[in-house]
Protein backbone atom coordinates (compact mmCIF):
# COMPACT_ATOMS: atom_id res chain seq x y z
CA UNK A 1 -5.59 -5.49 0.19
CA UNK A 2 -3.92 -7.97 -1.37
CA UNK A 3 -3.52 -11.50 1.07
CA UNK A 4 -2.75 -14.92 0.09
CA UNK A 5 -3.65 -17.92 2.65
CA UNK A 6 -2.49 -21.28 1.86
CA UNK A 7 -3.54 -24.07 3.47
CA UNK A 8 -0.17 -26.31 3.74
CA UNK A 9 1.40 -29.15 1.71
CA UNK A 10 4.17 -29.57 -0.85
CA UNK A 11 2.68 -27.38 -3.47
CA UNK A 12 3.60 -28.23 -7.37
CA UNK A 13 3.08 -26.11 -10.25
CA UNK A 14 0.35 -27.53 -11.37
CA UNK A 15 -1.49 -26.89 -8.28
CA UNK A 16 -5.21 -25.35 -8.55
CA UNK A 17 -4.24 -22.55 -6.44
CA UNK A 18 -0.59 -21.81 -8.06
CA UNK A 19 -2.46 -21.43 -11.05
CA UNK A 20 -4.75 -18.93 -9.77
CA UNK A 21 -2.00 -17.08 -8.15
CA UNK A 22 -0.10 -17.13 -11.61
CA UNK A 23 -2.82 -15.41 -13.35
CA UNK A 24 -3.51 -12.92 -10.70
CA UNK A 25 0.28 -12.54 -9.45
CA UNK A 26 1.97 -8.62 -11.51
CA UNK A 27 3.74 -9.27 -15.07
CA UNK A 28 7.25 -7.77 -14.29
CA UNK A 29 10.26 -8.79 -12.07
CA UNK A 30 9.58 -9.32 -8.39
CA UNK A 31 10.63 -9.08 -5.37
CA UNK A 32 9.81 -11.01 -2.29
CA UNK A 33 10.60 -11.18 1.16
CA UNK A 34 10.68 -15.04 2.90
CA UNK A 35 10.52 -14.77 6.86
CA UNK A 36 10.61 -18.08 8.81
CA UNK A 37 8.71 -18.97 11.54
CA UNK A 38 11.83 -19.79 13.51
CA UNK A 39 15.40 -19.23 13.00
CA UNK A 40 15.86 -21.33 9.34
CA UNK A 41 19.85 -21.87 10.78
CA UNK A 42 20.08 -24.33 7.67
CA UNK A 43 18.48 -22.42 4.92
CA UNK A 44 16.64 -25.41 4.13
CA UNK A 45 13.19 -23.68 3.79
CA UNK A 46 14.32 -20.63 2.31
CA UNK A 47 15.81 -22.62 -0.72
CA UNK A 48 12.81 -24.44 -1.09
CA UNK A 49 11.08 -21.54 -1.48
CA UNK A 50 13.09 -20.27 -3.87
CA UNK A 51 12.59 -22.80 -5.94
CA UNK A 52 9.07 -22.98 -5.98
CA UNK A 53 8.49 -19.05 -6.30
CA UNK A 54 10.99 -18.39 -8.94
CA UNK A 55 7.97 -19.91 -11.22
CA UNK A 56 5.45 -17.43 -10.86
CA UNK A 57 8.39 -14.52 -11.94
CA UNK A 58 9.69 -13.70 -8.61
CA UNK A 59 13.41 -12.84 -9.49
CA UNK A 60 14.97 -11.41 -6.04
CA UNK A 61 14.78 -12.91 -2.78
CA UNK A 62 15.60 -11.88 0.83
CA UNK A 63 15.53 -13.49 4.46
CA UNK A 64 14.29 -11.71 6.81
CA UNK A 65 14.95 -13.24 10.29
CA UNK A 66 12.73 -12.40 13.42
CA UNK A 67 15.17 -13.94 16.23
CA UNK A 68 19.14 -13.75 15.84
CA UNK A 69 20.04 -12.46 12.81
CA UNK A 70 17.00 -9.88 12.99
CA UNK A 71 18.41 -6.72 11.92
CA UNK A 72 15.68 -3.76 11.93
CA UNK A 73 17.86 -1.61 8.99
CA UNK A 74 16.26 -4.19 6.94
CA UNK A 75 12.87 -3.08 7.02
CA UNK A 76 13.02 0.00 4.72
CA UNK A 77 14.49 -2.50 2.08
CA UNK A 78 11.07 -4.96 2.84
CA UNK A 79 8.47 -2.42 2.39
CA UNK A 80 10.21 -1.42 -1.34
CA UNK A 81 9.07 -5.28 -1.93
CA UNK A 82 6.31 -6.45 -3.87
CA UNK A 83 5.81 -9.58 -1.51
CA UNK A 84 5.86 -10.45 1.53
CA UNK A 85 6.17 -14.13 2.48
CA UNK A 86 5.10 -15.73 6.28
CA UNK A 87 6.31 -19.66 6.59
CA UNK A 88 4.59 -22.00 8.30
CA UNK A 89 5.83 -23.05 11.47
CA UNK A 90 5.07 -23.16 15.47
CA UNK A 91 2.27 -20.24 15.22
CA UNK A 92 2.46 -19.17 18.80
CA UNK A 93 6.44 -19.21 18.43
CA UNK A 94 5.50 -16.62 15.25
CA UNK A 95 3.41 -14.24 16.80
CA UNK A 96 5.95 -14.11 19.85
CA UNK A 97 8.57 -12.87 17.86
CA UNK A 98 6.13 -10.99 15.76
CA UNK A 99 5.16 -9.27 18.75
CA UNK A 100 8.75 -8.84 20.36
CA UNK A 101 10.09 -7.12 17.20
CA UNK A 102 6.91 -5.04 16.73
CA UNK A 103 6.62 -6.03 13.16
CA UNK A 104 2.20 -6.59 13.05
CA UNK A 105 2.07 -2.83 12.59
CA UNK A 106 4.75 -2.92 9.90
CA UNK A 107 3.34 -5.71 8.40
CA UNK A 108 -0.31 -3.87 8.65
CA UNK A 109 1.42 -0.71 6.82
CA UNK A 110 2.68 -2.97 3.95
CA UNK A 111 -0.63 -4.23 3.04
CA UNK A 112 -2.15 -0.87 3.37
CA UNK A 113 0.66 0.11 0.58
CA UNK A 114 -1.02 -2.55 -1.63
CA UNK A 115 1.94 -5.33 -0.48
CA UNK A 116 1.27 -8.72 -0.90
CA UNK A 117 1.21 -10.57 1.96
CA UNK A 118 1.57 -14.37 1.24
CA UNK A 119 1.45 -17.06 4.64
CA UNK A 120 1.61 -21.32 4.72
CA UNK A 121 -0.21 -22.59 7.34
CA UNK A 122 0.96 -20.46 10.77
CA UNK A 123 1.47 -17.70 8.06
CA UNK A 124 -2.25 -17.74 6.94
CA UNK A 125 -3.28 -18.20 10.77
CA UNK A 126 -1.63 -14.60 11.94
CA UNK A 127 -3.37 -13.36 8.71
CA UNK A 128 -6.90 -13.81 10.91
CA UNK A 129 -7.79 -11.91 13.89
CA UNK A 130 -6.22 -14.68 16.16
CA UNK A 131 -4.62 -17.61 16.67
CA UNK A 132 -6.61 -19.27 18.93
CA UNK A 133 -7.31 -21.93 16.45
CA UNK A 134 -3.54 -23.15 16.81
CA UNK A 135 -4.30 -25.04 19.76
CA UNK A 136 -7.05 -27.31 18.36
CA UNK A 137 -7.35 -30.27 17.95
CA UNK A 138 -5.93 -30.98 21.29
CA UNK A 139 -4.33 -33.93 20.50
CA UNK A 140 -2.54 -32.43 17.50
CA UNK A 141 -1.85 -28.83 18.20
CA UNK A 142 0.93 -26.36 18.06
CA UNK A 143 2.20 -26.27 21.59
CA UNK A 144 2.59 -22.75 23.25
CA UNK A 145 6.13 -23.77 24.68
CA UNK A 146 7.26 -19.43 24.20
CA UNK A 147 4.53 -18.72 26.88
CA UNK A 148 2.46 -16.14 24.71
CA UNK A 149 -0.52 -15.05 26.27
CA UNK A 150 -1.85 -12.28 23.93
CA UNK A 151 -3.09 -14.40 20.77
CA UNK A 152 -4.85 -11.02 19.06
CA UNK A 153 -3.06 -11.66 15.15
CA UNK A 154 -2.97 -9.53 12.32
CA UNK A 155 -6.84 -9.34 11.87
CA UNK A 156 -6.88 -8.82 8.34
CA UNK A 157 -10.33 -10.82 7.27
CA UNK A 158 -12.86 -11.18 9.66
CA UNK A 159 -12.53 -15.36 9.49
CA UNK A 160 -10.09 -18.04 11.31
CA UNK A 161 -8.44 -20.18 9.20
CA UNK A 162 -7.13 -24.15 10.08
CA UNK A 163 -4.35 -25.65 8.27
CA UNK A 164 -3.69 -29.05 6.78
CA UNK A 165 -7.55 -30.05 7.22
CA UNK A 166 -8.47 -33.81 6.88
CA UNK A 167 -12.02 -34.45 7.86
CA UNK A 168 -12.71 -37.06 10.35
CA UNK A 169 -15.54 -38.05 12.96
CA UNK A 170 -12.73 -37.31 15.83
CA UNK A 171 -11.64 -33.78 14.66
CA UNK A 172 -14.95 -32.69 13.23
CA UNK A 173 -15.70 -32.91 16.44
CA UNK A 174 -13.19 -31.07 18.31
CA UNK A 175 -13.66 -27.99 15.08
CA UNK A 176 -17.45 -27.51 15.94
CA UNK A 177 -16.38 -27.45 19.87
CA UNK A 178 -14.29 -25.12 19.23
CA UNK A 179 -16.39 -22.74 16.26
CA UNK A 180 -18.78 -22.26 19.60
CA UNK A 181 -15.96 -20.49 21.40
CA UNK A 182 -15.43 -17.72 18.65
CA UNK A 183 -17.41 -15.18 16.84
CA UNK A 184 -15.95 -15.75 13.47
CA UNK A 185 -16.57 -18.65 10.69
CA UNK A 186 -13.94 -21.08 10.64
CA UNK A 187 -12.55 -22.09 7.54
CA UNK A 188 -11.04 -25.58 7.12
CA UNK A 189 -8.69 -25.97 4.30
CA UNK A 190 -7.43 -29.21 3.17
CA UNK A 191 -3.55 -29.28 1.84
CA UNK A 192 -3.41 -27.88 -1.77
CA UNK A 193 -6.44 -25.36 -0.59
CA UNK A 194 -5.92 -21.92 -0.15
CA UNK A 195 -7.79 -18.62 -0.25
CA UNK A 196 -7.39 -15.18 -1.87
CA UNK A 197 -8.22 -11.85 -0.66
CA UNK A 198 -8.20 -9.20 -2.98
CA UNK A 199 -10.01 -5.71 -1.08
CA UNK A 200 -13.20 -7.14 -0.90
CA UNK A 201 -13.30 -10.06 -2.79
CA UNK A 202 -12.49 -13.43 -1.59
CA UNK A 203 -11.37 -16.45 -3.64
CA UNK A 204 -11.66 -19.91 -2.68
CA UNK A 205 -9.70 -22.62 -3.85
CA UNK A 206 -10.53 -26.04 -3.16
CA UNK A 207 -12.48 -28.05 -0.67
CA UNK A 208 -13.46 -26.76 2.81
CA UNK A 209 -15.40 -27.65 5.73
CA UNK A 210 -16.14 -24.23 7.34
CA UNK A 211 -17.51 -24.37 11.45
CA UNK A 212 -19.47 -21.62 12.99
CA UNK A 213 -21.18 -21.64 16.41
CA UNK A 214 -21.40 -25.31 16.59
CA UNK A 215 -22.17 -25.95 12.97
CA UNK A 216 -20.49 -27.69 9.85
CA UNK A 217 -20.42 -26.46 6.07
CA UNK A 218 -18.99 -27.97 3.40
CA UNK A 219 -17.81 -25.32 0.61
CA UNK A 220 -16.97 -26.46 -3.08
C-alpha cells in the first residue's frame, strides 16, 4: 500500500514533504491520473497540477472526470497508471460522485495493485474510513449541499485526517468535541504537512495536533 495524504496549501518544491516524496517517488517515466473534486470546466486545477508534478518525473497526465465528461472506458487506461491523484475540494460532493460512479472499489483494487494513491485535503479525507470530520468545525465546514448520507470512505488507515489545521483556543475546542464522537485518532495537519503510508509504515511530515476521545497531542 502505497498512500500519500497531504494536508493542503500551495506546495513549492522545496517543501519538506515534496522532498520526501521525491526520494521515495519510482526513478522512471510516470504516469498519473488527476481527478477533481468537481467538474474542473476551466482546467484551472489540472494545469496547476501539472506543473507542480512534472518535478518529481511524472511525464503523462490524464483527467479523469467523475460528473459530465465521466466516461467509464477510461478506467482500464487508469489502473495501467502508476498514480493516482484525488483534488481537494467539497468532500461530501467527492464521495457522492465517488459513490454514484462506483469508483471506491476501483480505487481499493488500484492500491491493492501497488498504485499510488495521492489526495489534497478532501482527497486525503476519503483516504480514512470516513468523512465525518468534513463537517467540523461548524463554523467552517464543508457543507453537505449533494445530500449524502452514507459518509463510510475509502478506509485505507485506521485514522481521520483534518486539513489545513491552524491551532486555536476556538477550534481546539470543537476537534476534541468531536475526537469523542469517533473511535479513531484524529490527525491535524497544518498546510505544508502531510503523511505517508507505505504497507505498514507511516511517515509523518510536519507539525500535528492529533485528538482522540477528548484528548490533544502534539506530534513533531
Amino acid at each position: 500500500m502505497k498512500l500519500f495524504l497531504y494536508g493542503g496549501g500551495r506546495p513549492t518544491k522545496k517543501d519538506k514533504f515534496n522532498q520526501v516524496l521525491l526520494e521515495l517517488l519510482p526513478k522512471k517515466d510516470l504516469k498519473i491520473v488527476f481527478i477533481p473534486s468537481s467538474g474542473d470546466k476551466t482546467g484551472r486545477y489540472f494545469k496547476e497540477f501539472k506543473e507542480r508534478f512534472v518535478f518529481f518525473g511524472f511525464k503523462k497526465f490524464y483527467f479523469f472526470s467523475l460528473e459530465e465528461k465521466y466516461d467509464k472506458n477510461l478506467i482500464k487506461d487508469i489502473m495501467a497508471c502508476d498514480a493516482i491523484y484525488l483534488s481537494g475540494g467539497n468532500t461530501y460532493h467527492f464521495l457522492w460522485w465517488l459513490k454514484k460512479r462506483k469508483f471506491l472499489n476501483i480505487l481499493w483494487d488500484f492500491v491493492k495493485k501497488g498504485g499510488i494513491l495521492m489526495g489534497s485535503s478532501a482527497g486525503s479525507i476519503l483516504m480514512t474510513p470516513r468523512i465525518n470530520i468534513s463537517g467540523a468545525p461548524y463554523y467552517d465546514c464543508d457543507e453537505n449541499k449533494i445530500g449524502l448520507r452514507d459518509f463510510k470512505a475509502l478506509n485505507l488507515v485506521k485514522f481521520e485526517f483534518f486539513p489545513h489545521y491552524l491551532s486555536s483556543p476556538r477550534l481546539d475546542a470543537e476537534l476534541i468535541k468531536y475526537s469523542k464522537t469517533t473511535p479513531y485518532p484524529v490527525f491535524a495537519a497544518k498546510e505544508g504537512s502531510g503523511m505517508i503510508v507505505f504497507d505498514k509504515e507511516i511517515k509523518i511530515i510536519g507539525d500535528y495536533n492529533i485528538f482522540y476521545k477528548g484528548n490533544s497531542f502534539k506530534l513533531t
